[in-house]
N, C-alpha and C. Protein backbone atom coordinates (compact mmCIF):
# COMPACT_ATOMS: atom_id res chain seq x y z
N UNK A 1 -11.76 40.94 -31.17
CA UNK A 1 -12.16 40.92 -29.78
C UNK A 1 -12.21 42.33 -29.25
N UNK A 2 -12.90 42.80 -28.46
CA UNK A 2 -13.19 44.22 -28.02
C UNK A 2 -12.62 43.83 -26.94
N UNK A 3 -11.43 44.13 -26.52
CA UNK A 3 -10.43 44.48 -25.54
C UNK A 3 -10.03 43.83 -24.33
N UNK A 4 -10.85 42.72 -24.09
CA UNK A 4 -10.74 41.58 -23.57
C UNK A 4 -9.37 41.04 -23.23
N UNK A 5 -9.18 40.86 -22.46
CA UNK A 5 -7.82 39.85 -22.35
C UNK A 5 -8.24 38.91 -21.62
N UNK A 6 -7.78 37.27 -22.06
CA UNK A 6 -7.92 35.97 -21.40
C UNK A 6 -6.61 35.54 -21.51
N UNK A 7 -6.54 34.77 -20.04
CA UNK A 7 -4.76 34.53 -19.92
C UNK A 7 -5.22 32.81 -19.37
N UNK A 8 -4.14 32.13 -20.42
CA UNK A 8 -4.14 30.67 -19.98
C UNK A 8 -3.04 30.45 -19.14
N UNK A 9 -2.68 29.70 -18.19
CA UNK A 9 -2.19 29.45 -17.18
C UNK A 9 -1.78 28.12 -17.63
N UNK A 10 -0.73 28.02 -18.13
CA UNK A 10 -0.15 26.25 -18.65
C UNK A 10 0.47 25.55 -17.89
N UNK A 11 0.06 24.25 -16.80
CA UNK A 11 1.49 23.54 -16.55
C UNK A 11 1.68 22.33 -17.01
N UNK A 12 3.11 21.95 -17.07
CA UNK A 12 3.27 20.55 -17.22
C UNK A 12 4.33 19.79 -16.49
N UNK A 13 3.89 18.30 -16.06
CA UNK A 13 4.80 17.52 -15.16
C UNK A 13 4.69 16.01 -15.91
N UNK A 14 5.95 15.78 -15.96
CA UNK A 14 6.21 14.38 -16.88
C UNK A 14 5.38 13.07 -15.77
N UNK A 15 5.20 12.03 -16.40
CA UNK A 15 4.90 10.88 -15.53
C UNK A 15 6.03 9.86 -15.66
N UNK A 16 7.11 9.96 -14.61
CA UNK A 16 8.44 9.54 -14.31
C UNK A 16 8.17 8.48 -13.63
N UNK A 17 8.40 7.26 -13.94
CA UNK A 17 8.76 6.40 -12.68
C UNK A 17 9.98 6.27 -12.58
N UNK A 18 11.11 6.11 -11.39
CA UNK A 18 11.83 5.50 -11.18
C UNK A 18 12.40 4.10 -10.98
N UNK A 19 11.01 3.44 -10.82
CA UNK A 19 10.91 1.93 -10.49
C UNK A 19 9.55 1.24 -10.75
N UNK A 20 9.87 0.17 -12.26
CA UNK A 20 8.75 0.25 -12.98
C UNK A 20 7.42 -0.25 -12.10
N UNK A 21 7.57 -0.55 -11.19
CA UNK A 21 6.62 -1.16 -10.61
C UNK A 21 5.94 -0.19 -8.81
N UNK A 22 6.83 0.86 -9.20
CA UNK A 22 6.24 1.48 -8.23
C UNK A 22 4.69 2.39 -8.36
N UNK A 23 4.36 3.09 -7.47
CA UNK A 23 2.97 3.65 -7.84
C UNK A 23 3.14 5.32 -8.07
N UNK A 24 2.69 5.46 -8.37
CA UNK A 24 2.62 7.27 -9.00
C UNK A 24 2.26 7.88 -7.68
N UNK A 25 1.15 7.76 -6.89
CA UNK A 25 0.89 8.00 -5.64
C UNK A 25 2.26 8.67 -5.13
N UNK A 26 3.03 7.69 -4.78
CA UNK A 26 4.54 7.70 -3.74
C UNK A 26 5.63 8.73 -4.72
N UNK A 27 5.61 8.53 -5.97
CA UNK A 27 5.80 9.90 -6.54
C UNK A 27 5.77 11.00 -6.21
N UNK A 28 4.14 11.03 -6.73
CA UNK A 28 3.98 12.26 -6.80
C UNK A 28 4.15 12.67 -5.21
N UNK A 29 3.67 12.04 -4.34
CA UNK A 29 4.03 12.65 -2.77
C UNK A 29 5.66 13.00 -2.19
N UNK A 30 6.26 12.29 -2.86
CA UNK A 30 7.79 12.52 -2.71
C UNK A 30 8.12 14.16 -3.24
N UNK A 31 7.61 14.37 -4.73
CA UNK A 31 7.90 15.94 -5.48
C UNK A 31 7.58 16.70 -4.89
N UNK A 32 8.54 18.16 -4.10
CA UNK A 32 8.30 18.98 -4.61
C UNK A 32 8.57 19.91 -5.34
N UNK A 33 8.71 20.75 -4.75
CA UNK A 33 8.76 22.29 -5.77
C UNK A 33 10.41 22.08 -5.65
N UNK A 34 11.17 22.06 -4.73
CA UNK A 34 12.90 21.75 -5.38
C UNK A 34 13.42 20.80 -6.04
N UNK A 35 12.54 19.73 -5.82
CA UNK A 35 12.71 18.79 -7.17
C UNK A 35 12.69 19.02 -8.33
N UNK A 36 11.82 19.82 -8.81
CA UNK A 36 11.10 20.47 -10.37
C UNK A 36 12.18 20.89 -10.48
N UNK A 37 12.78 20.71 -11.64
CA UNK A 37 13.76 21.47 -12.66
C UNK A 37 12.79 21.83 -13.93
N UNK A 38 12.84 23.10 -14.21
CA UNK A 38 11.96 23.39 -15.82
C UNK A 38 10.25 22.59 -15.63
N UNK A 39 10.28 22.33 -14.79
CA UNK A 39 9.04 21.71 -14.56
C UNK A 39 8.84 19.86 -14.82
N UNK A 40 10.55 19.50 -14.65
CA UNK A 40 10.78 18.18 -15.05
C UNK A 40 11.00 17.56 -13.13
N UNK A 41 10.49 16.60 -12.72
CA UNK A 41 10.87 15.70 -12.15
C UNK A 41 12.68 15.41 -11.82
N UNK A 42 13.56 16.00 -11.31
CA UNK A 42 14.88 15.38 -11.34
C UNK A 42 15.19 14.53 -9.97
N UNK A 43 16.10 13.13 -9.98
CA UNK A 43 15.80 12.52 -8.83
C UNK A 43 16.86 13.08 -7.81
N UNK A 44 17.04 12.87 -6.74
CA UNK A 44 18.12 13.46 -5.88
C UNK A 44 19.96 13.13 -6.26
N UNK A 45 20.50 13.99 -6.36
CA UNK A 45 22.05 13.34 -6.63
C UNK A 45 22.46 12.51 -5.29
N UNK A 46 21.93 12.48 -3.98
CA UNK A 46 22.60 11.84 -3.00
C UNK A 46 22.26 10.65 -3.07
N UNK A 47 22.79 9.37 -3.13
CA UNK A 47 22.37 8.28 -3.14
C UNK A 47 21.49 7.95 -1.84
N UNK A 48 21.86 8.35 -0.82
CA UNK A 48 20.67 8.20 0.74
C UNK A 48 19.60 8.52 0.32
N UNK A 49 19.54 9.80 -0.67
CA UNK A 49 17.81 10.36 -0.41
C UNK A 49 17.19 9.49 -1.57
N UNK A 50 18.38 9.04 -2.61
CA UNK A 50 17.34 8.27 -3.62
C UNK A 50 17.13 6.80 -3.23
N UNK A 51 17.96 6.03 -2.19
CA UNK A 51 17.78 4.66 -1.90
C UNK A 51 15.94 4.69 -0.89
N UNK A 52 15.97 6.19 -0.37
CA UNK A 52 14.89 6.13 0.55
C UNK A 52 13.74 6.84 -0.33
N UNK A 53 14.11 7.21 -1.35
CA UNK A 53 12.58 7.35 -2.35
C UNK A 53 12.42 6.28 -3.18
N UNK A 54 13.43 5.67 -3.74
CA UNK A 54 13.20 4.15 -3.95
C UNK A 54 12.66 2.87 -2.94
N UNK A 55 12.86 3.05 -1.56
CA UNK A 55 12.44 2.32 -0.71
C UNK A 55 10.74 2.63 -0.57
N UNK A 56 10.39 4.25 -0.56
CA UNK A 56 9.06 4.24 -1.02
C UNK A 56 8.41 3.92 -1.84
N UNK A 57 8.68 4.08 -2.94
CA UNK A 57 8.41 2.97 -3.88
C UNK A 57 7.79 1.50 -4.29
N UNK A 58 8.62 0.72 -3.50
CA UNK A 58 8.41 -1.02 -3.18
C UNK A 58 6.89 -1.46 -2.60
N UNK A 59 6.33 -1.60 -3.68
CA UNK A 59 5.17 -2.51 -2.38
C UNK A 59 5.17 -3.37 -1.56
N UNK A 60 4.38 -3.57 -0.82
CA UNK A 60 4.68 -4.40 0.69
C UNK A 60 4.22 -5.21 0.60
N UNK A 61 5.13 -6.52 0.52
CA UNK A 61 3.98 -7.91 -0.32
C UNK A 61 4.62 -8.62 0.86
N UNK A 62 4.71 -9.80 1.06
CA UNK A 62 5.27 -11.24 1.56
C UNK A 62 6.42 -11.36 0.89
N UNK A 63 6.41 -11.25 -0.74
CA UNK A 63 8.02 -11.83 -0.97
C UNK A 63 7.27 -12.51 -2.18
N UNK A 64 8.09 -12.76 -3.26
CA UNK A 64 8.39 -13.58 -4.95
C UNK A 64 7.86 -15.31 -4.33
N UNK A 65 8.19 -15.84 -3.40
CA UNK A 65 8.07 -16.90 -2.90
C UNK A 65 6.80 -17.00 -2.42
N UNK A 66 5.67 -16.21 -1.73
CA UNK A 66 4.30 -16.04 -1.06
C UNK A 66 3.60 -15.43 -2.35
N UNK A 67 4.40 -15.45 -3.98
CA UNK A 67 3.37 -15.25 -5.05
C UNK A 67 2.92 -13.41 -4.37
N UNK A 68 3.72 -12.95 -4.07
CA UNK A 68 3.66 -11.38 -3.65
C UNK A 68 2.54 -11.08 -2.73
N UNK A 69 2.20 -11.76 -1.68
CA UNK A 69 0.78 -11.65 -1.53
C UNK A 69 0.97 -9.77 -0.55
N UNK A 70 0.33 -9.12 -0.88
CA UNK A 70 0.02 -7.62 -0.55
C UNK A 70 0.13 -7.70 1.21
N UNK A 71 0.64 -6.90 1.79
CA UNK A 71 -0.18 -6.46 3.25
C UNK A 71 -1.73 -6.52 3.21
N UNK A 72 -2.36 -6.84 4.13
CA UNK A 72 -3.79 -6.31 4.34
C UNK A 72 -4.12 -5.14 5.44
N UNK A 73 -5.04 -4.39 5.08
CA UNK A 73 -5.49 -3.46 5.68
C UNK A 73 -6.18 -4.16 6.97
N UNK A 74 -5.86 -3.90 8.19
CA UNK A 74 -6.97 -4.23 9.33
C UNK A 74 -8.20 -3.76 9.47
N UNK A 75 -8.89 -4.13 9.30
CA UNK A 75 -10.21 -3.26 9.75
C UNK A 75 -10.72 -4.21 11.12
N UNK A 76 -11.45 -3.50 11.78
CA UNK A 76 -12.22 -3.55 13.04
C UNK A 76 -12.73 -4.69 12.60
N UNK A 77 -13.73 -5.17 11.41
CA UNK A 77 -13.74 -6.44 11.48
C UNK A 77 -12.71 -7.47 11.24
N UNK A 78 -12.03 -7.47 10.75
CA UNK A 78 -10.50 -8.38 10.46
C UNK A 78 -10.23 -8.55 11.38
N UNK A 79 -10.06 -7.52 12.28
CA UNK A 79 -9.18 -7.78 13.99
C UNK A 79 -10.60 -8.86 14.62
N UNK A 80 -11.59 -8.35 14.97
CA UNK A 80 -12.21 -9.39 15.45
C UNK A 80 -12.57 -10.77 14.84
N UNK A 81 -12.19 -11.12 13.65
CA UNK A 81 -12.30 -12.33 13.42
C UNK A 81 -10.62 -13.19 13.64
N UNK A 82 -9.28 -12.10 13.61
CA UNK A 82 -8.25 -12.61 13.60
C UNK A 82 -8.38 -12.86 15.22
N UNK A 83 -8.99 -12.45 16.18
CA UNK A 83 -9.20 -12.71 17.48
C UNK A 83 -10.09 -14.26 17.74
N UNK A 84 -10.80 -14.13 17.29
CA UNK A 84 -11.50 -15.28 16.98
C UNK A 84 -10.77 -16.28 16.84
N UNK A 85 -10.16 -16.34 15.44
CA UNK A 85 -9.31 -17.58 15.63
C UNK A 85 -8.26 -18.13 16.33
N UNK A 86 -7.29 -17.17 16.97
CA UNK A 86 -6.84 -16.98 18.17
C UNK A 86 -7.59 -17.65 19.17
N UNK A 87 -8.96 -17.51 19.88
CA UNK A 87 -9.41 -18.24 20.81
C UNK A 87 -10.31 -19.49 20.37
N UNK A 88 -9.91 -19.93 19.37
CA UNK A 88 -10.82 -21.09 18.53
C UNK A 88 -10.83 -22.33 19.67
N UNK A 89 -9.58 -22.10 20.70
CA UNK A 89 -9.36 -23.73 21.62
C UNK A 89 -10.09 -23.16 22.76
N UNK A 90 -11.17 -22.15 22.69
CA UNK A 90 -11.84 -21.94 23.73
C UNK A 90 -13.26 -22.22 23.18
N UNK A 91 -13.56 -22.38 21.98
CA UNK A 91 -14.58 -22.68 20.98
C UNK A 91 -14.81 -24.22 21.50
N UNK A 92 -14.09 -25.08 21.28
CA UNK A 92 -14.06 -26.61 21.37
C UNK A 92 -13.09 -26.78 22.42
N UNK A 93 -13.74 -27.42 24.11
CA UNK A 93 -12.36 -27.16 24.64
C UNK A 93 -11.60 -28.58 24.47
N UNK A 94 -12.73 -30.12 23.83
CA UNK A 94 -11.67 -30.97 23.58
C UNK A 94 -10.76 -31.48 22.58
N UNK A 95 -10.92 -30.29 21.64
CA UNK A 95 -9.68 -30.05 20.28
C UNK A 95 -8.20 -29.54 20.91
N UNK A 96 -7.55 -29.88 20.41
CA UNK A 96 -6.47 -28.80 20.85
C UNK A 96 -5.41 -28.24 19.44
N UNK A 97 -5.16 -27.45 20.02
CA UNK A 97 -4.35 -26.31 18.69
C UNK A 97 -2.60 -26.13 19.12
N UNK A 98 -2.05 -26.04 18.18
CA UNK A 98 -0.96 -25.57 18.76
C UNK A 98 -0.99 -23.79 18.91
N UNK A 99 -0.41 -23.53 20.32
CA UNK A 99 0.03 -22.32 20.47
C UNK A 99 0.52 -21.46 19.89
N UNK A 100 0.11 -20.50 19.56
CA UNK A 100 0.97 -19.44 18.65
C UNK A 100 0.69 -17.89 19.01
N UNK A 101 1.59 -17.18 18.48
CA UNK A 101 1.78 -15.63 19.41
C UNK A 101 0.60 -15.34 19.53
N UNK A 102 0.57 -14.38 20.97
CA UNK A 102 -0.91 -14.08 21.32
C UNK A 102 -1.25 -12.72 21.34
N UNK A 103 -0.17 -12.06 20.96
CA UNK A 103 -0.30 -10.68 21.37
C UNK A 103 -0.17 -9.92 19.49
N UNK A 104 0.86 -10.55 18.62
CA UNK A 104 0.71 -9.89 17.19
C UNK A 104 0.31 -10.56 16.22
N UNK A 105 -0.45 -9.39 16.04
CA UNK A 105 -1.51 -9.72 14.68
C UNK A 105 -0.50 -9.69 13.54
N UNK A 106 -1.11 -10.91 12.20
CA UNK A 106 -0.43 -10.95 11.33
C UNK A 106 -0.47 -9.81 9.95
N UNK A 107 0.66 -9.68 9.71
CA UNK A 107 0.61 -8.54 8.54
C UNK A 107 0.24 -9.28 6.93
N UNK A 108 0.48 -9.87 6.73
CA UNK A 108 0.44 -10.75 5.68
C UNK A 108 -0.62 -11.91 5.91
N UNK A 109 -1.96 -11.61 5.53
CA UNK A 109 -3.03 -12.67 5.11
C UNK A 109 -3.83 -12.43 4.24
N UNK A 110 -4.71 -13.42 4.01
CA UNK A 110 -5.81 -13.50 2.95
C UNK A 110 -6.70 -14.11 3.42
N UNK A 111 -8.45 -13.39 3.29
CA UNK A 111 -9.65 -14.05 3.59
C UNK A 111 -10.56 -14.04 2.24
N UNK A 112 -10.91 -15.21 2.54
CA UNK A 112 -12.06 -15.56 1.37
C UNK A 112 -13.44 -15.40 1.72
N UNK A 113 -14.12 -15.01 1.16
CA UNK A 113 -15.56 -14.16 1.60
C UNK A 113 -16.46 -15.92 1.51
N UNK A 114 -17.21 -16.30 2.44
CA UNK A 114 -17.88 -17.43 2.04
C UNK A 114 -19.47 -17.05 1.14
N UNK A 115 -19.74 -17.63 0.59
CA UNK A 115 -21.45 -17.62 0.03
C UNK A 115 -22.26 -18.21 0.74
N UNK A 116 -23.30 -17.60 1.36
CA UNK A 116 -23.90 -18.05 1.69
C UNK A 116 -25.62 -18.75 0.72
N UNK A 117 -25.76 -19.81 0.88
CA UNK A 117 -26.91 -20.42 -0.58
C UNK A 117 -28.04 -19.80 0.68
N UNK A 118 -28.93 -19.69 -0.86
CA UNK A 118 -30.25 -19.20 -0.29
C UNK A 118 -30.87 -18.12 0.35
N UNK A 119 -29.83 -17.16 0.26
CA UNK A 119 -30.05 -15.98 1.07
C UNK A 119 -29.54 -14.67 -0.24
N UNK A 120 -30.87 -13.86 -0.10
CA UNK A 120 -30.87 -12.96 -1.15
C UNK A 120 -30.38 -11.51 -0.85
């Protein structure tokens, strides 16, 4: 080589979970630079800071019993259809519904997309 110098720049970071079912995401956002030992991941010695990086961790389901069902994301349409059903006894006024909270939206649901036939 005629006098050249090229310099490689190496790093490396293990892929640690603490909790097999947590996401790497919440990881890696938890690390930083005083965490790194040698460039290893080490978890906190205080049990507070590791019960609350383990609490990040946990996904946000319903529960083992609701078959884990996830949080859902709201979107602008979700809210207006979860409104919707909310005023469904204004839809038909000689049905009636039982009452239920009017002011919070639920964290835990599931919608099924319908098909519509014949339409391309």
């Amino acid at each position: 080589m005629s006098g050249s110098k090229t310099s490689f720049e190496l790093s490396w970071a293990p892929k640690v979970n603490l909790v097999p079912n947590g996401t790497k995401e919440t990881l890696e956002k938890s690390k930083s630079d005083k965490d790194l030992v040698d460039g290893l991941f080490v978890p906190p010695r205080d049990p507070k800071k590791l019960n609350k990086l383990l609490r990040k961790q946990v996904k946000d389901t319903a529960g083992q019993k609701w078959f884990d069902m996830p949080a859902a994301a709201i979107t602008p349409e979700l809210k207006k259809d979860l409104q919707i059903v909310k005023l469904r006894a204004a839809l038909d006024p000689k049905r009636h519904y039982k009452k239920g909270s009017s002011e919070v939206l639920p964290k835990y649901f599931q919608v099924h997309a319908i098909k519509k036939f014949g339409s391309t």
